[in-house]
N, C-alpha and C. Protein backbone atom coordinates (compact mmCIF):
# COMPACT_ATOMS: atom_id res chain seq x y z
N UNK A 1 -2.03 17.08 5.35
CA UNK A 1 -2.17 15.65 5.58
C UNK A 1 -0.78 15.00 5.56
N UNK A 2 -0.52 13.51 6.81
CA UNK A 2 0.52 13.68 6.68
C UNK A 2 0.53 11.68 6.88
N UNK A 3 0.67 10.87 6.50
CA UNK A 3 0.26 9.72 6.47
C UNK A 3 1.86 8.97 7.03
N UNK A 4 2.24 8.16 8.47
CA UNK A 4 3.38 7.30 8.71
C UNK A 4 2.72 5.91 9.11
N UNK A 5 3.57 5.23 8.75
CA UNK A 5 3.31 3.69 8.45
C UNK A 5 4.60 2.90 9.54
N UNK A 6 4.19 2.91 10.18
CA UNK A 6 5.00 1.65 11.01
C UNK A 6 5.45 0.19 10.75
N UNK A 7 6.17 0.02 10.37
CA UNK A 7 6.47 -1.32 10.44
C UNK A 7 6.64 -2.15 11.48
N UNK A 8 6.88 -1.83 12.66
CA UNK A 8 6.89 -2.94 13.79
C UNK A 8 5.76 -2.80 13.92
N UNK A 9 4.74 -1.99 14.26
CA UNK A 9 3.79 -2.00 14.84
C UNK A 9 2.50 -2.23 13.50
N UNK A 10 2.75 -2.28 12.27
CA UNK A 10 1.75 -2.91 11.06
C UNK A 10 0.71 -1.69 11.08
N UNK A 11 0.69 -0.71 11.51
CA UNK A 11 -0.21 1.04 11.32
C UNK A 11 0.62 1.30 10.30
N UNK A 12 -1.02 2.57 10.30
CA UNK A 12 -0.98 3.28 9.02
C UNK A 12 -1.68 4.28 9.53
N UNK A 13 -1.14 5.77 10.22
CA UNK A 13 -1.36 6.58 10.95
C UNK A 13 -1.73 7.79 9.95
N UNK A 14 -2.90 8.49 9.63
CA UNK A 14 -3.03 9.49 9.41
C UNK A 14 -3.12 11.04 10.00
N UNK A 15 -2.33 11.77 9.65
CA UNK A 15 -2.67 12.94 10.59
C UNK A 15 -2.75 14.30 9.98
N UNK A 16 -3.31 14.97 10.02
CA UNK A 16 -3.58 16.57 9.53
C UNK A 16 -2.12 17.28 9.89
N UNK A 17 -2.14 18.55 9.24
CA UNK A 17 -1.17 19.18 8.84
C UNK A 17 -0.46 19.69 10.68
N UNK A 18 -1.13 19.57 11.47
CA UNK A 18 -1.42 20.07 12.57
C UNK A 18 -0.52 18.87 13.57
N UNK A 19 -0.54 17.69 12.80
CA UNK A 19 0.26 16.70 13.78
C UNK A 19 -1.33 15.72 14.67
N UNK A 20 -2.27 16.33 14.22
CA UNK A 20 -3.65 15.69 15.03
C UNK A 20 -4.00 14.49 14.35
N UNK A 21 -4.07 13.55 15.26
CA UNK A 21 -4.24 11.86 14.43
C UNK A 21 -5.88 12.05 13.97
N UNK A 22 -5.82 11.69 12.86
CA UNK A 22 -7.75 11.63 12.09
C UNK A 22 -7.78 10.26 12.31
N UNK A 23 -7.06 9.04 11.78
CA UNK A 23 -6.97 8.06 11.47
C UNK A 23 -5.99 6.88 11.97
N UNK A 24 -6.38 5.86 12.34
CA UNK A 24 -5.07 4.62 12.70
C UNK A 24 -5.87 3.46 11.98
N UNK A 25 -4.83 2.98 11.03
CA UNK A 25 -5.18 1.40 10.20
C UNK A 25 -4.67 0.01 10.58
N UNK A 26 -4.91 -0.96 10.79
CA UNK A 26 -4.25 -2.07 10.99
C UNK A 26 -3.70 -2.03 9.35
N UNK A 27 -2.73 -2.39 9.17
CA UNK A 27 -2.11 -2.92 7.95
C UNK A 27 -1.16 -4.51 7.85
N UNK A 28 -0.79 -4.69 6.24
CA UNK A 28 0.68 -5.65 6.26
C UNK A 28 1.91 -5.32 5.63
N UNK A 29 3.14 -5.46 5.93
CA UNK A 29 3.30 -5.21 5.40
C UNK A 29 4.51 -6.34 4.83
N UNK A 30 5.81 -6.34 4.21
CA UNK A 30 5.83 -7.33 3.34
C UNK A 30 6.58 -8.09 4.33
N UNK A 31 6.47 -9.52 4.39
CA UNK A 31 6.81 -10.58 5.16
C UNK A 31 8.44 -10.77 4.83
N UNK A 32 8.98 -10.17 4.21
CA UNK A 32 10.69 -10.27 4.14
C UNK A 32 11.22 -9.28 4.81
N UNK A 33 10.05 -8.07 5.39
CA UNK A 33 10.45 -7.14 6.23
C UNK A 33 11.25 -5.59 5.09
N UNK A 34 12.08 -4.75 6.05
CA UNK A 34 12.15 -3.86 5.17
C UNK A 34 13.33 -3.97 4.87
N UNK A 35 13.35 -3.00 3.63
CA UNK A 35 14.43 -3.22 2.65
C UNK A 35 14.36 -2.03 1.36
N UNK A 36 14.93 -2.17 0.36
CA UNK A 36 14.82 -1.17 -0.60
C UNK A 36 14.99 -1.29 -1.72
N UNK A 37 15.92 -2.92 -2.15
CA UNK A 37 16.35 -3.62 -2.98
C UNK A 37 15.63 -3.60 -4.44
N UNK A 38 15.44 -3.61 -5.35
CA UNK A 38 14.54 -4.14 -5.94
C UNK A 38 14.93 -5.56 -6.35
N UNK A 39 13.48 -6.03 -6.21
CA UNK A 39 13.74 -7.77 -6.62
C UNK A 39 14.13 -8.33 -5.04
N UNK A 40 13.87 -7.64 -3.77
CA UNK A 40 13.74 -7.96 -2.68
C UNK A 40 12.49 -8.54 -1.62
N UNK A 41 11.63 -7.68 -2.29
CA UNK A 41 10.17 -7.73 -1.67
C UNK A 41 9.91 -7.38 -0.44
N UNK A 42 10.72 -6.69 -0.09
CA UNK A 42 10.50 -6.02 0.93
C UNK A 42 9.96 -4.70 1.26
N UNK A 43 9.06 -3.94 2.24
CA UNK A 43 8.77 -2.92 2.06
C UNK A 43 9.94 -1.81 2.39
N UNK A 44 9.62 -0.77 1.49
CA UNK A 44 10.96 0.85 1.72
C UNK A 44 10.57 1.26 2.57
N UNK A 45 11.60 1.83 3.06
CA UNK A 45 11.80 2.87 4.26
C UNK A 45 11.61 4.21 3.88
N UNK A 46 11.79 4.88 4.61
CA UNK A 46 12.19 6.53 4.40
C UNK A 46 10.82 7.49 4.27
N UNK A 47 11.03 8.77 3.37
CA UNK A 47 10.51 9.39 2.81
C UNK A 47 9.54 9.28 1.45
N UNK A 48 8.01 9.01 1.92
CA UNK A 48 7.58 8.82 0.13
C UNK A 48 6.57 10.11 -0.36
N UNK A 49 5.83 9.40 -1.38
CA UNK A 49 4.74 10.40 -1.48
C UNK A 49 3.43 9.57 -2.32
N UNK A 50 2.55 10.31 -2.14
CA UNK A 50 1.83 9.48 -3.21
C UNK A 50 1.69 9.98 -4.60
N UNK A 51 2.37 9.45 -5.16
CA UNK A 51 2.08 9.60 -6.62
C UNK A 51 1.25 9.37 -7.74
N UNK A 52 0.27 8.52 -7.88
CA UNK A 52 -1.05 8.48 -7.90
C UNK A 52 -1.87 7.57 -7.37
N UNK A 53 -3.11 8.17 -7.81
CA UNK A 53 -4.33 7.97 -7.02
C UNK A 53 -4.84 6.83 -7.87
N UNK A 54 -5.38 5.44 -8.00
CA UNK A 54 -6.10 4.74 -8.58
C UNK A 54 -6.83 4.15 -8.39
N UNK A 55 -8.13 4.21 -9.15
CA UNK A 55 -9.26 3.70 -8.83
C UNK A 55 -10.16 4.14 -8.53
N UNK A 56 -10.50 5.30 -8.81
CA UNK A 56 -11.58 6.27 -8.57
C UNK A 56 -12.52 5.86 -8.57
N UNK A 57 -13.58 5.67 -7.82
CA UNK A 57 -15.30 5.22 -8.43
C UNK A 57 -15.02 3.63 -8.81
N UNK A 58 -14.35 2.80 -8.54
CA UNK A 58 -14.42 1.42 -8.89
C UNK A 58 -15.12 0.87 -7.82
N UNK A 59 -15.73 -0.22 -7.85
CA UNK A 59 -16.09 -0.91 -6.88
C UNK A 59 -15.62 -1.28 -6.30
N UNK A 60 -16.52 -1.88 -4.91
CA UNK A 60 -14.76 -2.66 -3.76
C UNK A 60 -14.99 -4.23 -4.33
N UNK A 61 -13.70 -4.66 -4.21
CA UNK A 61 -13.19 -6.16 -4.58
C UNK A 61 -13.08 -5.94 -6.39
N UNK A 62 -12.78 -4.96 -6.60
CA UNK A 62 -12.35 -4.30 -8.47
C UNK A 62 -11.12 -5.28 -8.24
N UNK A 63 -10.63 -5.87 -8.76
CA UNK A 63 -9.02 -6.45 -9.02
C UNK A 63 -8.16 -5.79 -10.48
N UNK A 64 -7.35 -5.37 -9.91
CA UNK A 64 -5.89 -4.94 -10.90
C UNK A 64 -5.11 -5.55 -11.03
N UNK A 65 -4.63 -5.08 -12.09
CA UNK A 65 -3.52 -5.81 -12.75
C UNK A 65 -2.61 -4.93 -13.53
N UNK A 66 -1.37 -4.40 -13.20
CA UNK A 66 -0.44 -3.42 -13.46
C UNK A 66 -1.58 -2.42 -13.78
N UNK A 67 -1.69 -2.31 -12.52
CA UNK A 67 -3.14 -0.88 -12.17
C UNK A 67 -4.27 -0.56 -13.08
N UNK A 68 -4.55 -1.39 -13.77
CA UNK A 68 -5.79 -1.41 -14.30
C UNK A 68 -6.76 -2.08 -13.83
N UNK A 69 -8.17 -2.07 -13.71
CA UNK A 69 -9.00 -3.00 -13.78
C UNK A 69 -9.16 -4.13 -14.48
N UNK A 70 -9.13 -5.29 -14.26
CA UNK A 70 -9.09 -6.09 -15.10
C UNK A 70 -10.66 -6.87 -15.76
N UNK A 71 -11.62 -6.06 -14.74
CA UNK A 71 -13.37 -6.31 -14.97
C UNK A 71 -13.23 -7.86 -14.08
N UNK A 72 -12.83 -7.87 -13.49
CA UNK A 72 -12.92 -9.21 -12.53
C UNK A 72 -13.30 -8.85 -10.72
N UNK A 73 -14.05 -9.05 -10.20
CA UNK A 73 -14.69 -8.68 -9.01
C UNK A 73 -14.07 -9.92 -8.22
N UNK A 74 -13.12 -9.99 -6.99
CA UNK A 74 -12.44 -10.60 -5.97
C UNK A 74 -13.89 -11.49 -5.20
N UNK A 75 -13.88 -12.46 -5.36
CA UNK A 75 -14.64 -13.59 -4.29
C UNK A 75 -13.67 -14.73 -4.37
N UNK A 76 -15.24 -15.69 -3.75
CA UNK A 76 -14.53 -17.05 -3.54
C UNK A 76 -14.65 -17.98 -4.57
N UNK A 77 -14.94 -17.62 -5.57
CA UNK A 77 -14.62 -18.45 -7.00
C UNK A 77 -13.56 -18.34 -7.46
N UNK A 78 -12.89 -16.63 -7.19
CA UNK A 78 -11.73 -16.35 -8.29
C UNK A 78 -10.73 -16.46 -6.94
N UNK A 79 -10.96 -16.77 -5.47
CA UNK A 79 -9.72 -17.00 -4.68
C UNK A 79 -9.17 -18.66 -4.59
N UNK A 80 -10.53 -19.35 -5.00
CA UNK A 80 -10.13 -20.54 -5.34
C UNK A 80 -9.25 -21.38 -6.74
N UNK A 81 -9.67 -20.39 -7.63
CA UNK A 81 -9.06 -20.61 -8.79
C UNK A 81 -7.64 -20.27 -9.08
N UNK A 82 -7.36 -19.14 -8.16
CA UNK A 82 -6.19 -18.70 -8.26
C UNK A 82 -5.67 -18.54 -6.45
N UNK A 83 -5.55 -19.41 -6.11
CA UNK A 83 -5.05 -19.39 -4.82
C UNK A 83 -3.74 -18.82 -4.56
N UNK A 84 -3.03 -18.38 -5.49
CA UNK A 84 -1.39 -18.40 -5.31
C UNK A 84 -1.00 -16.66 -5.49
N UNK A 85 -2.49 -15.90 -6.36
CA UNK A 85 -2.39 -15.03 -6.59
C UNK A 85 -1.92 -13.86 -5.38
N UNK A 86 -1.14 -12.70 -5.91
CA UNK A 86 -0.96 -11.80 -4.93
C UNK A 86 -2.71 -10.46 -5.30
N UNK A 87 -3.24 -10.34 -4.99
CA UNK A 87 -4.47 -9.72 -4.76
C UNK A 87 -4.64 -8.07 -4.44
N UNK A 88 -4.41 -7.03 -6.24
CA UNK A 88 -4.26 -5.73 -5.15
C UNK A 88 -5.41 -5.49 -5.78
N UNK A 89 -6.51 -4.90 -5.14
CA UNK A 89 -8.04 -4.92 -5.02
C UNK A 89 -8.34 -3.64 -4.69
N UNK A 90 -9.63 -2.63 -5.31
CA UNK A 90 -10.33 -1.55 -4.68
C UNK A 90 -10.10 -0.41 -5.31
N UNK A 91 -8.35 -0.07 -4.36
CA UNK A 91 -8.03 0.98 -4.49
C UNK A 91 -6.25 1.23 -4.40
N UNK A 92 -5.83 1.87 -5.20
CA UNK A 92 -4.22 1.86 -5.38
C UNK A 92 -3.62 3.65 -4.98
N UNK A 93 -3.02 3.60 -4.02
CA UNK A 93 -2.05 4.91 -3.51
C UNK A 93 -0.95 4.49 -4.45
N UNK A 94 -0.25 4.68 -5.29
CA UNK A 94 1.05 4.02 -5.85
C UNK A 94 2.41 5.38 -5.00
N UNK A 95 3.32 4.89 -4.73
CA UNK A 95 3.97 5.53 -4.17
C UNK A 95 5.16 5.87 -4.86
N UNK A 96 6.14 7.19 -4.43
CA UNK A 96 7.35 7.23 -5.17
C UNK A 96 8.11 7.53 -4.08
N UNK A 97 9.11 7.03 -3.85
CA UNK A 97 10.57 7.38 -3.15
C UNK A 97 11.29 9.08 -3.44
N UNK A 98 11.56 9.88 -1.91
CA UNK A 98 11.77 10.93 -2.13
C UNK A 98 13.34 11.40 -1.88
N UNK A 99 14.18 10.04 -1.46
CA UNK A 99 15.39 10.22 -0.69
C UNK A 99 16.33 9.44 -2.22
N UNK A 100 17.02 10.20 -3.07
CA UNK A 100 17.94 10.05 -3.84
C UNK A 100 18.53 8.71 -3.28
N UNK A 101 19.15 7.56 -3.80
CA UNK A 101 20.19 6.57 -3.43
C UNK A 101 19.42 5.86 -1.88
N UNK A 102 18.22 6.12 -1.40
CA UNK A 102 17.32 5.07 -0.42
C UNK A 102 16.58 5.10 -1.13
N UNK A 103 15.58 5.65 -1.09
CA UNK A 103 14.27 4.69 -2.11
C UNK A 103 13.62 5.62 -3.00
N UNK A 104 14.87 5.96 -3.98
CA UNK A 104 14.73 6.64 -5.54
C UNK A 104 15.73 6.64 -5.91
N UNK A 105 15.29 6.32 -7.09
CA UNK A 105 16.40 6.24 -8.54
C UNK A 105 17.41 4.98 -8.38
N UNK A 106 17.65 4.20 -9.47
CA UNK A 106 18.54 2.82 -9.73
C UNK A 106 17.74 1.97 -8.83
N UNK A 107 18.50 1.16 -8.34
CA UNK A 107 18.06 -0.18 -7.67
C UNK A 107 16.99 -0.08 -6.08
N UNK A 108 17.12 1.10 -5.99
CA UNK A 108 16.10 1.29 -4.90
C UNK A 108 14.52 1.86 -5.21
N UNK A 109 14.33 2.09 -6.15
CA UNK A 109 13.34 3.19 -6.43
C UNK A 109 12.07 3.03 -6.35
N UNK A 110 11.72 2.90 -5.56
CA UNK A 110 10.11 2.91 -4.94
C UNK A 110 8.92 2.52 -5.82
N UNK A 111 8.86 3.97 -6.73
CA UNK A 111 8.15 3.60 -8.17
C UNK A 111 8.54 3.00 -8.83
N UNK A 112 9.28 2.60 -9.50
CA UNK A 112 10.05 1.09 -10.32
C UNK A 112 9.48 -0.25 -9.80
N UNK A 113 9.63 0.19 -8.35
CA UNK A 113 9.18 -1.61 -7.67
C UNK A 113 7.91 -1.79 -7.62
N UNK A 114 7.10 -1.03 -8.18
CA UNK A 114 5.50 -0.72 -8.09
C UNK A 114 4.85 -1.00 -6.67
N UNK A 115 5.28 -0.13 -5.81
CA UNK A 115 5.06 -0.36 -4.54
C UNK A 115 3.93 0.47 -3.96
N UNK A 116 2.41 -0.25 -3.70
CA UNK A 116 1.35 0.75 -3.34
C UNK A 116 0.64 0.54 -1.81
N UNK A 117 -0.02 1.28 -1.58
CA UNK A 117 -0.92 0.98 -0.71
C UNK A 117 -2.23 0.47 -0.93
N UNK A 118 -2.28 -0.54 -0.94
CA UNK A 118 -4.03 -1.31 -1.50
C UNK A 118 -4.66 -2.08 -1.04
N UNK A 119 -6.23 -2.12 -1.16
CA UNK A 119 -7.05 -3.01 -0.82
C UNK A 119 -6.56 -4.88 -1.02
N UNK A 120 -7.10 -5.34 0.00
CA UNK A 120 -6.59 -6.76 0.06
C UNK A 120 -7.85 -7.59 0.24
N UNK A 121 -8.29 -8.72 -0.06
CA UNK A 121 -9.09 -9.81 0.53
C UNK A 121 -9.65 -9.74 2.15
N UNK A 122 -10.70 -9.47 2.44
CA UNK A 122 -11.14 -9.16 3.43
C UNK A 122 -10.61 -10.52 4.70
N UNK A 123 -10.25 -11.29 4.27
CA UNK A 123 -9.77 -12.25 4.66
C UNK A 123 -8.59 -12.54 4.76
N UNK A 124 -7.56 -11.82 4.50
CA UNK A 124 -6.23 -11.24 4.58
C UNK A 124 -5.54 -10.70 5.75
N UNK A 125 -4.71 -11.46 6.92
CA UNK A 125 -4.46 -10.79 8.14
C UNK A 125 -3.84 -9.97 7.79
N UNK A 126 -4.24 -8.74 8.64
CA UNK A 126 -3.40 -7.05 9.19
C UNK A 126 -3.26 -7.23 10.69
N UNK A 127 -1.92 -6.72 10.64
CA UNK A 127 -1.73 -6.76 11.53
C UNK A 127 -0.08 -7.65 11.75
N UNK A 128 0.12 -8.05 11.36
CA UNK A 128 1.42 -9.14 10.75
C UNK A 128 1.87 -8.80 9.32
N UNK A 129 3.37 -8.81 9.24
CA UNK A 129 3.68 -9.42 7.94
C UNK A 129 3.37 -10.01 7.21
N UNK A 130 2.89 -10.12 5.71
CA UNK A 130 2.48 -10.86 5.08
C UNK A 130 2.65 -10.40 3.30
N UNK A 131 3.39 -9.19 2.98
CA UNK A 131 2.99 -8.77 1.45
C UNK A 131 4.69 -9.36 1.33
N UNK A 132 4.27 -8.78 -0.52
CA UNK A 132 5.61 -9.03 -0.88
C UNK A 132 6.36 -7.60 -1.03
N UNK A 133 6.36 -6.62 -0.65
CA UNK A 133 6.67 -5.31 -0.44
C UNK A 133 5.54 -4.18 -0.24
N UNK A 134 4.36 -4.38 -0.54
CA UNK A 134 3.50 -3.25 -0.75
C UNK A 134 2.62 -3.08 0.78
N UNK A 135 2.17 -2.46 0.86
CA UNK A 135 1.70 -1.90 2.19
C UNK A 135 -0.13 -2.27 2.06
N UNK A 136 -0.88 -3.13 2.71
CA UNK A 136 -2.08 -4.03 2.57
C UNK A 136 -2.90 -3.03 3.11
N UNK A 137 -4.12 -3.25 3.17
CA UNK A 137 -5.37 -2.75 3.60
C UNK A 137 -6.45 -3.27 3.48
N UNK A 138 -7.64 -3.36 4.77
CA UNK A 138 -8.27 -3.66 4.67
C UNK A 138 -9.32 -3.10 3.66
N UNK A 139 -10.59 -3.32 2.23
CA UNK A 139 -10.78 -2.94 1.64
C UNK A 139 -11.87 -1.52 2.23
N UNK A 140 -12.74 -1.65 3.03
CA UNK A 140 -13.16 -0.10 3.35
C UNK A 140 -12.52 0.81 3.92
N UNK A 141 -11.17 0.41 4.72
CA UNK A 141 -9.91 1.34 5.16
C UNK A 141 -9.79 2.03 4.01
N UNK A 142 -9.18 1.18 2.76
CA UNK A 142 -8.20 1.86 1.86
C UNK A 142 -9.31 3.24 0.94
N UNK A 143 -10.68 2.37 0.70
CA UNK A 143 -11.52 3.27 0.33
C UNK A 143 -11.61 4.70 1.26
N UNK A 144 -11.83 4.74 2.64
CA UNK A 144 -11.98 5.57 3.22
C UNK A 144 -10.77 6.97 3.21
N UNK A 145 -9.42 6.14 3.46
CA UNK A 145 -8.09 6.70 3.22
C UNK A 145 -8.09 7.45 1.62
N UNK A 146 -8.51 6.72 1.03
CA UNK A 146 -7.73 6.81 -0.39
C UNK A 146 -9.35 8.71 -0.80
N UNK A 147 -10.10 8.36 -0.01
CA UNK A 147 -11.15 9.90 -0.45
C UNK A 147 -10.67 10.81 0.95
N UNK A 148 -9.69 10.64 2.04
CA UNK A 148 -9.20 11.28 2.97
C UNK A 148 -7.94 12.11 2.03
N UNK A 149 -6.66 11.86 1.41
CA UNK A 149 -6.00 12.36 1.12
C UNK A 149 -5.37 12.46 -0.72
N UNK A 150 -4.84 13.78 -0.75
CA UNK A 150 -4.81 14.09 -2.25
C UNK A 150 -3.47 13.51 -2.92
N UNK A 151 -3.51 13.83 -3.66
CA UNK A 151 -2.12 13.37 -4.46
C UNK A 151 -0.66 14.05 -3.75
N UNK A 152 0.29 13.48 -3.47
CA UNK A 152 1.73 14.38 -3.30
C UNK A 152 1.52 13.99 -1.91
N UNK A 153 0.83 13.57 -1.18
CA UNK A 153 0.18 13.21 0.57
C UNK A 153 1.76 12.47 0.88
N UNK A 154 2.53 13.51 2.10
CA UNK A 154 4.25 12.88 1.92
C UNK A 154 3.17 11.25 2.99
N UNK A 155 4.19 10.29 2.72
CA UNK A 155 3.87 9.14 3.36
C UNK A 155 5.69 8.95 4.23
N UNK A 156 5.81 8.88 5.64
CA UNK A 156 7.12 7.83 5.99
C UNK A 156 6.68 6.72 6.46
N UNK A 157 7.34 6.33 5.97
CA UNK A 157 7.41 4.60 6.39
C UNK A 157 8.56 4.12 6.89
N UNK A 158 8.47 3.85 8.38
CA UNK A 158 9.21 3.82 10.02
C UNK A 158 9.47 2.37 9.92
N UNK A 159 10.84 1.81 10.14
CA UNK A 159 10.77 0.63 10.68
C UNK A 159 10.59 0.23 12.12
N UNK A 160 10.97 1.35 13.15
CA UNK A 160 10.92 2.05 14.53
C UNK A 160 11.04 0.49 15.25
């Protein structure tokens, strides 16, 4: 399994070991564009992987909070109450940077910036820029993706 993420084009391309596409996602990804910075918000480039898997068996619209569940279910009570909130929901790929000095270790480091692939508000455009670094999904995409591939799944992420 071999998962590349486009940034011009807002995909999230899955493909078997073979190079054969299984999968294409509309995604977002972060509206400051790419970058590596931390404290930038922008999404990394390069080489990643997934480093873990979260959320096993949770329900869809589960909301996290530094990757836990927080027992709060995503509607329109809790999008009204908290309108300002950033929303990672479902299911969490958390990613790690595999390229020394681009996006691992010190000021670039992928995992440091807690940068995942996750469920978003069904009401959330894909397809455009819009996160603050992390890579969006629609919530039965990410479910579907997230029981498609295992842990260590290399991810690049293309600004192309």
């Amino acid at each position: 399994m071999h998962i590349e993420i486009s940034i011009r084009r807002q995909t999230l391309t899955l493909s078997d070991d073979s190079g054969q596409v299984l999968r294409c996602y509309p995604v977002s990804t972060a509206k400051n564009g790419p970058g590596e910075v931390s404290g930038s918000f922008c999404t990394p480039r390069g080489r990643h992987l997934i480093r873990a898997k979260i959320g096993t068996g949770e329900a869809v619209n589960t909301v996290f909070s530094a990757r836990r569940p927080t027992g709060e279910i995503y509607g329109k009570e809790l999008a009204e109450r908290f309108p300002q909130r950033d929303w990672i929901l479902t299911r969490i790929l958390w990613l790690s940077g595999c390229e020394p000095g681009r996006n691992r270790l010190g000021r670039v480091d992928t995992m440091r910036r807690y940068v995942y692939i996750h469920g978003s508000p069904d009401t959330t455009p894909m397809g455009c820029p819009g996160s603050i670094g992390c890579i969006r999904m629609r919530n039965a995409d990410i479910v579907e993706l997230f029981d498609l591939v295992p842990p260590y799944t290399p991810v690049d992420i293309l600004e192309d």
